[in-house]
N, C-alpha and C. Protein backbone atom coordinates (compact mmCIF):
# COMPACT_ATOMS: atom_id res chain seq x y z
N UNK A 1 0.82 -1.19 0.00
CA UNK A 1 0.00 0.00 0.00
C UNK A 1 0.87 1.27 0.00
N UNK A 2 2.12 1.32 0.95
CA UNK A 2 2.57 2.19 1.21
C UNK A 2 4.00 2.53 -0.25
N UNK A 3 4.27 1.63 -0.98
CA UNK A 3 5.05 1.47 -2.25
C UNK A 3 4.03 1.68 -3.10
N UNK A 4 2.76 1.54 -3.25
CA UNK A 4 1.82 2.37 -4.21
C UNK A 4 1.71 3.92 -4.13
N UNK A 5 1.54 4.33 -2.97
CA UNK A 5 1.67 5.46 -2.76
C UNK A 5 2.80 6.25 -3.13
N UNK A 6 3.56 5.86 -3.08
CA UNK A 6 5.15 6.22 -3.02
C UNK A 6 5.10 6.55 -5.04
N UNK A 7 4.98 5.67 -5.71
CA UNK A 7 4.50 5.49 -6.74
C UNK A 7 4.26 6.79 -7.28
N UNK A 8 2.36 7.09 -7.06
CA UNK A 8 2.17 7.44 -7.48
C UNK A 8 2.51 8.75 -7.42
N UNK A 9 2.85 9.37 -5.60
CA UNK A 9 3.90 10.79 -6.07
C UNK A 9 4.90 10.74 -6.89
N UNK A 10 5.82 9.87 -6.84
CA UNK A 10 6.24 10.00 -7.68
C UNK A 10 6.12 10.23 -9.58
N UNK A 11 5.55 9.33 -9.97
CA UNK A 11 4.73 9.49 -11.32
C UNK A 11 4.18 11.39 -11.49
N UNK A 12 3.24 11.40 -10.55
CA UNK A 12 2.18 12.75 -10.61
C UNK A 12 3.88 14.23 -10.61
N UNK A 13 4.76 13.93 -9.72
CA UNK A 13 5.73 14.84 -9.71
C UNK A 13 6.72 15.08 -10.95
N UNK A 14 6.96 13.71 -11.56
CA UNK A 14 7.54 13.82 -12.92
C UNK A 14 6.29 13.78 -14.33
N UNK A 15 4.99 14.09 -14.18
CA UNK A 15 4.02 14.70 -15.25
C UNK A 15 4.19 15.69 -15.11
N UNK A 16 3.88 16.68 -13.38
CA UNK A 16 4.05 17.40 -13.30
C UNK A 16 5.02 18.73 -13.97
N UNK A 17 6.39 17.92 -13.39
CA UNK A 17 7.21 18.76 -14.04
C UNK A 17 7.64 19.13 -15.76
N UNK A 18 7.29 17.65 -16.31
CA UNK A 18 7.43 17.65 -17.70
C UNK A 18 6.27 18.81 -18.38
N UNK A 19 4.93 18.25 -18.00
CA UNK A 19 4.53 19.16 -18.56
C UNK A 19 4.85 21.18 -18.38
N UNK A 20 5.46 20.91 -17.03
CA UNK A 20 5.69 22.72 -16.73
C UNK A 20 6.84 23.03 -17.88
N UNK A 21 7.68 22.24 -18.12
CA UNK A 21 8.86 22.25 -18.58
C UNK A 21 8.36 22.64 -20.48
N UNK A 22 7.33 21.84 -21.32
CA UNK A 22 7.05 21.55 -22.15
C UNK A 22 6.29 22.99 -22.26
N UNK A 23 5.18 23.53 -21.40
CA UNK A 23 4.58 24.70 -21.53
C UNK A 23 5.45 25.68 -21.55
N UNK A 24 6.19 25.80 -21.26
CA UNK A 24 7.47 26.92 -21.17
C UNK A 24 7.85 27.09 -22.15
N UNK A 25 8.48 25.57 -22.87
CA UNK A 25 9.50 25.27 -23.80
C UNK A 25 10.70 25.53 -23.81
N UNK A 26 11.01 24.92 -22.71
CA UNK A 26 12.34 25.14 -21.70
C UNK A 26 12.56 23.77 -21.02
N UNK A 27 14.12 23.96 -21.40
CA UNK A 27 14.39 21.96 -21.41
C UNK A 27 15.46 22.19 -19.87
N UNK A 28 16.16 21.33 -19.26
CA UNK A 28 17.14 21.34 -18.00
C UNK A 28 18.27 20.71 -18.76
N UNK A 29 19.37 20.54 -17.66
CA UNK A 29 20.37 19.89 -18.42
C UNK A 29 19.90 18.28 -17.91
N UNK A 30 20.56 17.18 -18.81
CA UNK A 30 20.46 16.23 -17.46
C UNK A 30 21.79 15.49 -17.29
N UNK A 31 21.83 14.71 -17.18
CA UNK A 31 23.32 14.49 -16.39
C UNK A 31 24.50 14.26 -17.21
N UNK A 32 24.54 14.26 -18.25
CA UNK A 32 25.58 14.62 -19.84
C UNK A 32 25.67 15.98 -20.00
N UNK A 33 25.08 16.75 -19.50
CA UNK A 33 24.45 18.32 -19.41
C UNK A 33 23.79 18.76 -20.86
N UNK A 34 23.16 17.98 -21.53
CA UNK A 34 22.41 18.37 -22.52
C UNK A 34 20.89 18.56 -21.92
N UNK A 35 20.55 19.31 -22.62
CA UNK A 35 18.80 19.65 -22.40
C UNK A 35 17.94 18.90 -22.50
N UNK A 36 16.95 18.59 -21.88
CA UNK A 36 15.77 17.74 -21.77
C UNK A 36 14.63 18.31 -21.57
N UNK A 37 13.07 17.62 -21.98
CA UNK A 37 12.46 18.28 -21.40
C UNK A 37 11.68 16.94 -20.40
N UNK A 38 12.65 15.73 -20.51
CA UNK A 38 11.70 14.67 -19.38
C UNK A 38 12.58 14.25 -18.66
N UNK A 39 13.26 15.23 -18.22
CA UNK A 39 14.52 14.67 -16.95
C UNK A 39 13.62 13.22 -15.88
N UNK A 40 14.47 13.15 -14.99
CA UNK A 40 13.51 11.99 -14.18
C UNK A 40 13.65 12.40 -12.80
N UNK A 41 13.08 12.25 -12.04
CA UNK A 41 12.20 12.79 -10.81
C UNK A 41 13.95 12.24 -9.88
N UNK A 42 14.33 11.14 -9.96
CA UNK A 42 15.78 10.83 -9.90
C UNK A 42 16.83 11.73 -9.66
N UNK A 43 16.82 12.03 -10.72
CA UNK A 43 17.92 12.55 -10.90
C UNK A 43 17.42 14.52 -11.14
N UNK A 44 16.71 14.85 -10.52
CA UNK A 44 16.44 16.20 -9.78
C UNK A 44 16.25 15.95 -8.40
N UNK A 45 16.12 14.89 -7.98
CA UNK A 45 15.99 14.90 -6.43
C UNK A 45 17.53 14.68 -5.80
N UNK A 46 18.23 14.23 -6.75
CA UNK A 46 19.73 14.10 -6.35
C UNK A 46 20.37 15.10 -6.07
N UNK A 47 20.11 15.96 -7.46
CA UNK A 47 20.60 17.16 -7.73
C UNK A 47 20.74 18.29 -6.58
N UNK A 48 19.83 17.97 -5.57
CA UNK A 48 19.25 18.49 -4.23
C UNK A 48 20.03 17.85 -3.17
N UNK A 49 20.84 16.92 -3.33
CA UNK A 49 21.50 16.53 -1.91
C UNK A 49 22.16 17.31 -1.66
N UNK A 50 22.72 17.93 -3.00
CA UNK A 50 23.90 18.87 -2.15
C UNK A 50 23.55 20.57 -1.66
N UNK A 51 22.18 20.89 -1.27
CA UNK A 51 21.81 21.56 -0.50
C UNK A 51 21.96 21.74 0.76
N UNK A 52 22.25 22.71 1.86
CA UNK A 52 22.08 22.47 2.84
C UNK A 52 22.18 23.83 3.44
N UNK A 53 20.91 23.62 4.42
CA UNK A 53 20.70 24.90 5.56
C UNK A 53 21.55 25.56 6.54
N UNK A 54 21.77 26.37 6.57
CA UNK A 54 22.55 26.85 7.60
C UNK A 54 21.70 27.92 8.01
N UNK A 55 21.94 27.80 9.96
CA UNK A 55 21.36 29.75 10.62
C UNK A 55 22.75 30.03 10.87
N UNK A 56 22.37 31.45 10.61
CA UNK A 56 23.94 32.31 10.46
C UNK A 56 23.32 33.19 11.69
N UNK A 57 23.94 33.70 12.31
CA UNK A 57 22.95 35.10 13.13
C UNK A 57 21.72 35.38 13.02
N UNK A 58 21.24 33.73 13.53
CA UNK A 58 19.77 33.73 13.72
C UNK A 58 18.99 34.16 12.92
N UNK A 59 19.63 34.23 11.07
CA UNK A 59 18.50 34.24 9.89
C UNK A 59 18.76 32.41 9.17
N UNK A 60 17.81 31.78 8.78
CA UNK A 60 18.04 30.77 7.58
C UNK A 60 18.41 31.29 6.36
N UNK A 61 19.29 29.89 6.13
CA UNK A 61 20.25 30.55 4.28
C UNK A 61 20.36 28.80 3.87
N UNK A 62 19.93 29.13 2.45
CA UNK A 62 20.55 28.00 1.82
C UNK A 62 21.57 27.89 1.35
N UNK A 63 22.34 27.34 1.25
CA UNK A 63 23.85 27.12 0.94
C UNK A 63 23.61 25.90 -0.65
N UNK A 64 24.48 26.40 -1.31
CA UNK A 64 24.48 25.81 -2.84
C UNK A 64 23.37 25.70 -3.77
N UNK A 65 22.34 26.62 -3.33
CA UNK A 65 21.49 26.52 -4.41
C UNK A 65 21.82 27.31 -5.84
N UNK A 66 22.53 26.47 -6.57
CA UNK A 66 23.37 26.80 -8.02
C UNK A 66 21.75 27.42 -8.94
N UNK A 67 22.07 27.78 -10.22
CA UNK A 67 21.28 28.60 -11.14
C UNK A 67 20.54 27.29 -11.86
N UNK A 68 21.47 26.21 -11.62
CA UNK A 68 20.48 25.08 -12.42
C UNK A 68 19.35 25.14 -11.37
N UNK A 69 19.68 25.23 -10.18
CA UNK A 69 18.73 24.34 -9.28
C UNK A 69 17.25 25.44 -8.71
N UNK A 70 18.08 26.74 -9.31
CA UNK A 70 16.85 27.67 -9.06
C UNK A 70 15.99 27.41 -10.07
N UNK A 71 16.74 27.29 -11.59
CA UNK A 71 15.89 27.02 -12.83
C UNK A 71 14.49 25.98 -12.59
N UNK A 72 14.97 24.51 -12.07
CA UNK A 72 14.45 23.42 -12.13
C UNK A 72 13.19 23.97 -10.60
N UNK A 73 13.51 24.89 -9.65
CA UNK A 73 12.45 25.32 -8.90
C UNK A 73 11.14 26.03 -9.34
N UNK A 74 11.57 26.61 -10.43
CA UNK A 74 10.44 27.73 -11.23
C UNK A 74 9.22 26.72 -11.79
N UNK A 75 9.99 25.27 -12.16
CA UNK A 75 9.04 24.47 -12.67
C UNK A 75 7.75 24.06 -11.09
N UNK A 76 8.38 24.26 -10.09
CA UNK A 76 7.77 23.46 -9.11
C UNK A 76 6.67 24.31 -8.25
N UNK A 77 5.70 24.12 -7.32
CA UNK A 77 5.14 25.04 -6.81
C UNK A 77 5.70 26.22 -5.72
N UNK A 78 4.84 27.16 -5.52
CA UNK A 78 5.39 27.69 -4.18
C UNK A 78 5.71 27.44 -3.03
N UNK A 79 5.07 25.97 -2.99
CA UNK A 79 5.37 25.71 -1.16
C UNK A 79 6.91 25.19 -1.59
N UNK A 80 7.42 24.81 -3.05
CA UNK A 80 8.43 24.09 -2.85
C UNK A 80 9.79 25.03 -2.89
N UNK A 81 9.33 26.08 -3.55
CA UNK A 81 10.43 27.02 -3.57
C UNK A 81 10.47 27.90 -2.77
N UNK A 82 9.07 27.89 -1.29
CA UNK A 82 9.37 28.83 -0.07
C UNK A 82 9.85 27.64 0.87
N UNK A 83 9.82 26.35 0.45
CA UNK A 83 11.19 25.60 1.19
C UNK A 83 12.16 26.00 0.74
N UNK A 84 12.85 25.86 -0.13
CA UNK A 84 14.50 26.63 -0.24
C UNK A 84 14.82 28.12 -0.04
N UNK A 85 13.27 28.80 0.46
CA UNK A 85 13.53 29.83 0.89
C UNK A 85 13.87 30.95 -0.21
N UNK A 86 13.03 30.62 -1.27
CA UNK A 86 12.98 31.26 -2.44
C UNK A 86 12.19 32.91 -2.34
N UNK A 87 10.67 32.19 -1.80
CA UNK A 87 9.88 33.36 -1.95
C UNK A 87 9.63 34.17 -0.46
C-alpha cells in the first residue's frame, strides 16, 4: 500500500514537471548536461543533496542553491520554492 503510494507521487511529480517544462518550452540539463524536457524525478531529487541549511545570526540561508537548481524550482510550486527559501 505504502510502495503504491510512493508510486504514485512519484509518477504525478515527474508529469508534473514535464509538462511545466514543455509549456514553457524550456528543457534542463540532465546528467551529460544536454537539455531535456523529461529529466527523471531521480535525478532532480539528487541534484538536491547537495543543498544544505545553515542559521547564520539567527536568519536561515541556503547554501548551494546553483542557477540550475533555481531554474528546475520555477518548474515546481510555491510551497516548494518557499522551502529553499525562495519566496
Amino acid at each position: 500500500m505504502i510502495m503504491g503510494l510512493c508510486l504514485l507521487v512519484y509518477n504525478l511529480g515527474q508529469r508534473q514537471l514535464r509538462q511545466a517544462l514543455q509549456q514553457a518550452n524550456q528543457t534542463l540539463p540532465n546528467q551529460l548536461g544536454q537539455g531535456t524536457q523529461a529529466p527523471t524525478p531521480r535525478w532532480v531529487f539528487q541534484s538536491f543533496m547537495a543543498v544544505h541549511f545553515v542559521v547564520l545570526n539567527g536568519m536561515k540561508q541556503s547554501v548551494n542553491l546553483t542557477d540550475v537548481r533555481r531554474r528546475i524550482l520555477q518548474f515546481f510550486g510555491s510551497p516548494c520554492r518557499q522551502y529553499y527559501l525562495l519566496c
